[in-house]
Protein backbone atom coordinates (compact mmCIF):
# COMPACT_ATOMS: atom_id res chain seq x y z
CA UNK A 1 0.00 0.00 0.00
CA UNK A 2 1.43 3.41 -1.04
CA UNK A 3 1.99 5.83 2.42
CA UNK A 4 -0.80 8.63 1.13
CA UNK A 5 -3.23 10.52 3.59
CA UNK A 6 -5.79 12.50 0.90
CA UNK A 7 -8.58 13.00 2.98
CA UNK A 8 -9.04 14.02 6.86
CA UNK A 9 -12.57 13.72 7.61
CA UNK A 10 -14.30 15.22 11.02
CA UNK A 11 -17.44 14.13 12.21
CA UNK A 12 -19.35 17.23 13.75
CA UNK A 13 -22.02 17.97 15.52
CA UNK A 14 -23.57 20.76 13.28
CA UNK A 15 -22.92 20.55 10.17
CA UNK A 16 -23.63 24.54 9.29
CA UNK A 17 -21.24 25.97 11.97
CA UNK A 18 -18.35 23.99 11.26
CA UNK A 19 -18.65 25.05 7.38
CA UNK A 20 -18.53 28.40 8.68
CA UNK A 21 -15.93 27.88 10.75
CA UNK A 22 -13.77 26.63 8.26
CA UNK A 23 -15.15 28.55 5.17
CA UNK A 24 -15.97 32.13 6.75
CA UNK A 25 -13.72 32.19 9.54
CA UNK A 26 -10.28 30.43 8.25
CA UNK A 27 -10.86 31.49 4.91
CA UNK A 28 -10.71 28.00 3.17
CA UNK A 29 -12.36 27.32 -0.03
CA UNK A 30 -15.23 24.85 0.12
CA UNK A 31 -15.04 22.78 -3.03
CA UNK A 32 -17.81 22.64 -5.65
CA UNK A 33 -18.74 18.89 -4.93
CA UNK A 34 -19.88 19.61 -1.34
CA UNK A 35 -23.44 19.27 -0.55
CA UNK A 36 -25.83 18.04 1.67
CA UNK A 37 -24.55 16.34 4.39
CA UNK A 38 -20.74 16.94 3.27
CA UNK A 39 -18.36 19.32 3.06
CA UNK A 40 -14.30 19.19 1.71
CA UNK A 41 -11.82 21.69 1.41
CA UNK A 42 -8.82 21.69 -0.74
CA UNK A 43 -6.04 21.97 1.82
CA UNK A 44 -2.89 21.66 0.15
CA UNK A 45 -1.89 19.46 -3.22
CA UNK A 46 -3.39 16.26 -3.07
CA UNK A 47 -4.76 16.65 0.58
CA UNK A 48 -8.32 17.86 1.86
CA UNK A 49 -10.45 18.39 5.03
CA UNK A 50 -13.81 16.95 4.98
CA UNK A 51 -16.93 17.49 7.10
CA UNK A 52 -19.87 14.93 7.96
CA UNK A 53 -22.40 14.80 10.81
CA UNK A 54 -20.59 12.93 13.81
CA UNK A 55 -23.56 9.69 13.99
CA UNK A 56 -23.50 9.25 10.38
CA UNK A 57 -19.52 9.19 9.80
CA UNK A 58 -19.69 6.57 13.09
CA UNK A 59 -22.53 4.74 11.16
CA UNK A 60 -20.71 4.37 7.91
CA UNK A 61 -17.55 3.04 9.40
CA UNK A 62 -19.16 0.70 11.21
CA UNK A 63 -18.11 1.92 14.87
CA UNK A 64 -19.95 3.29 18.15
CA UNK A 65 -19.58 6.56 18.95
CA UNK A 66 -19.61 6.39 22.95
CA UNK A 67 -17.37 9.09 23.48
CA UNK A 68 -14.07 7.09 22.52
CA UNK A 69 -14.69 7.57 19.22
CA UNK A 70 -12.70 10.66 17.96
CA UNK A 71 -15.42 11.41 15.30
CA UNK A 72 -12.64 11.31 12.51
CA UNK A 73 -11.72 8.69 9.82
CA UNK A 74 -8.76 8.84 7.57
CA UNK A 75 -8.79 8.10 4.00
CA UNK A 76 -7.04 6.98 1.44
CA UNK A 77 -8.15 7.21 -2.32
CA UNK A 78 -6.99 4.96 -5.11
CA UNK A 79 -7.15 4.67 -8.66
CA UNK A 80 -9.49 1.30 -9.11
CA UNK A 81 -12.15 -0.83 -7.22
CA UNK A 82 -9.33 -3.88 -7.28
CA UNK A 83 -6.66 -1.30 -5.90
CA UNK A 84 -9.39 -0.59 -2.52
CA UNK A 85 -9.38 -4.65 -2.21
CA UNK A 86 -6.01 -5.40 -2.20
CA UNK A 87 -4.86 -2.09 -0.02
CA UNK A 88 -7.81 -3.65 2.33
CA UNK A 89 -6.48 -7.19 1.94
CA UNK A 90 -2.38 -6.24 2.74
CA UNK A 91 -4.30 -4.05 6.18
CA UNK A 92 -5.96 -6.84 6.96
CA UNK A 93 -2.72 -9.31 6.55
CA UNK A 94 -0.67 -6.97 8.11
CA UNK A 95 -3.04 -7.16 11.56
CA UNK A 96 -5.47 -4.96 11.24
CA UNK A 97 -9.24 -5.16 11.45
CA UNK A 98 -11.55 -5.21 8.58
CA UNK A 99 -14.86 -2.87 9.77
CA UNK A 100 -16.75 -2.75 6.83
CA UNK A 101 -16.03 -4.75 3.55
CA UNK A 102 -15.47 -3.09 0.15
CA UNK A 103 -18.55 -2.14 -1.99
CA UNK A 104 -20.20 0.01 -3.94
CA UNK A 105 -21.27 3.38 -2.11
CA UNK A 106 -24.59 5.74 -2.09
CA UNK A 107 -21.93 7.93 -3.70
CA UNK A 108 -21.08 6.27 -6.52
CA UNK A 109 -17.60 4.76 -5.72
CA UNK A 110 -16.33 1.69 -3.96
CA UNK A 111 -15.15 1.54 -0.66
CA UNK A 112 -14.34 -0.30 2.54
CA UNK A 113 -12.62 0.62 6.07
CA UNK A 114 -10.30 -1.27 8.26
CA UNK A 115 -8.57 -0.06 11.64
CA UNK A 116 -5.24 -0.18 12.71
CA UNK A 117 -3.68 -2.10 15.43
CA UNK A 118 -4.79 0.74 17.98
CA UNK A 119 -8.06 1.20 15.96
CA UNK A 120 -8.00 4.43 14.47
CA UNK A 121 -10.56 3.47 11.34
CA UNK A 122 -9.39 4.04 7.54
CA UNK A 123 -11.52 4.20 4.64
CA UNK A 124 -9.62 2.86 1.64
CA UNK A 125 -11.76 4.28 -1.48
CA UNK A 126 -12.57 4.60 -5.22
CA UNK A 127 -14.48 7.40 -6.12
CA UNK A 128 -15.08 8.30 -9.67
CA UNK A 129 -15.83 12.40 -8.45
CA UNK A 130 -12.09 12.75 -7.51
CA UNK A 131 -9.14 12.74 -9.72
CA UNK A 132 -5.80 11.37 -8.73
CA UNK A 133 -3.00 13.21 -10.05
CA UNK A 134 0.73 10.98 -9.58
CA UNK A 135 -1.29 9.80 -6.31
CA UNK A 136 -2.58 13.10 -5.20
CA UNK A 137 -6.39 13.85 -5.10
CA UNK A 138 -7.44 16.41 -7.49
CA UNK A 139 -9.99 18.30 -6.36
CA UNK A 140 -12.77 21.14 -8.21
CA UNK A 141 -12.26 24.39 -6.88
C-alpha cells in the first residue's frame, strides 16, 4: 500500500457551523462537490479536510460513537475498485481489522474501512468524483 493521507474527515455535531468555521472564519475554499450532508476543502496538493455529521460518519464506518470515538476517519483514495481490495487485503494481513467490507457506495464509488492495530478506522476508497494526479487527489475548486 502506497503511504498517502488525501482525505481528513471530522465528524461534527452541526454541520452549518463547522462550514462556517472553516469557510468564513479560516478562509478555506469549500469545493464545488460539497453538498448536503458533506463538506471538503482543498487543503494543500493532493490533501483535503472533509466534514460529515458525527452519527452518520460513526454509522458508515461501522463503529460506536460512545465518546471514545474521535469522530474522525482517515482516507485513502486509489485509482481502481481492485486497488481498494487489495490495499484492504495487505491491512488486513498486516493485523489490522476489517470494519466494513469493500462495496459500492450511495456515492457512486467503492469503498471499505479497516482499523489499525490501535483502531483508528481508515476508509480505503474509489471514487469516480475525484481525480488522482501521480497519487494526489485532485480536487474542483
Amino acid at each position: 500500500m502506497q503511504p498517502r493521507l488525501n482525505i481528513v474527515t471530522l465528524g461534527v455535531k452541526n454541520m452549518e457551523r463547522a462550514i462556517q468555521f472553516y469557510r468564513d472564519g479560516l478562509g478555506w475554499p469549500l469545493s464545488s462537490i460539497s453538498g448536503g450532508d458533506f463538506a471538503i476543502f482543498k487543503i494543500s496538493t493532493g490533501t483535503a479536510l472533509a466534514l460529515y455529521p458525527r452519527h452518520l460518519l460513526a454509522k458508515d464506518a461501522c463503529v460506536e460513537d460512545l465518546g471514545g470515538y474521535g469522530g474522525i476517519t482517515l482516507a485513502q483514495n486509489v485509482s481502481s475498485k481492485e486497488e481498494v481490495d487489495k490495499a484492504l487485503s495487505q491491512a488486513f494481513l498486516a493485523g489490522g481489522t476489517l470494519l466494513k467490507a469493500a462495496g459500492d457506495t450511495e456515492w457512486g464509488g467503492y469503498s471499505g474501512y479497516f482499523a489499525d492495530p490501535d483502531g483508528h478506522p481508515w476508509e480505503v476508497a474509489w471514487a469516480p468524483i475525484f481525480e488522482l494526479l501521480q497519487g494526489n487527489l485532485v480536487l474542483p475548486d
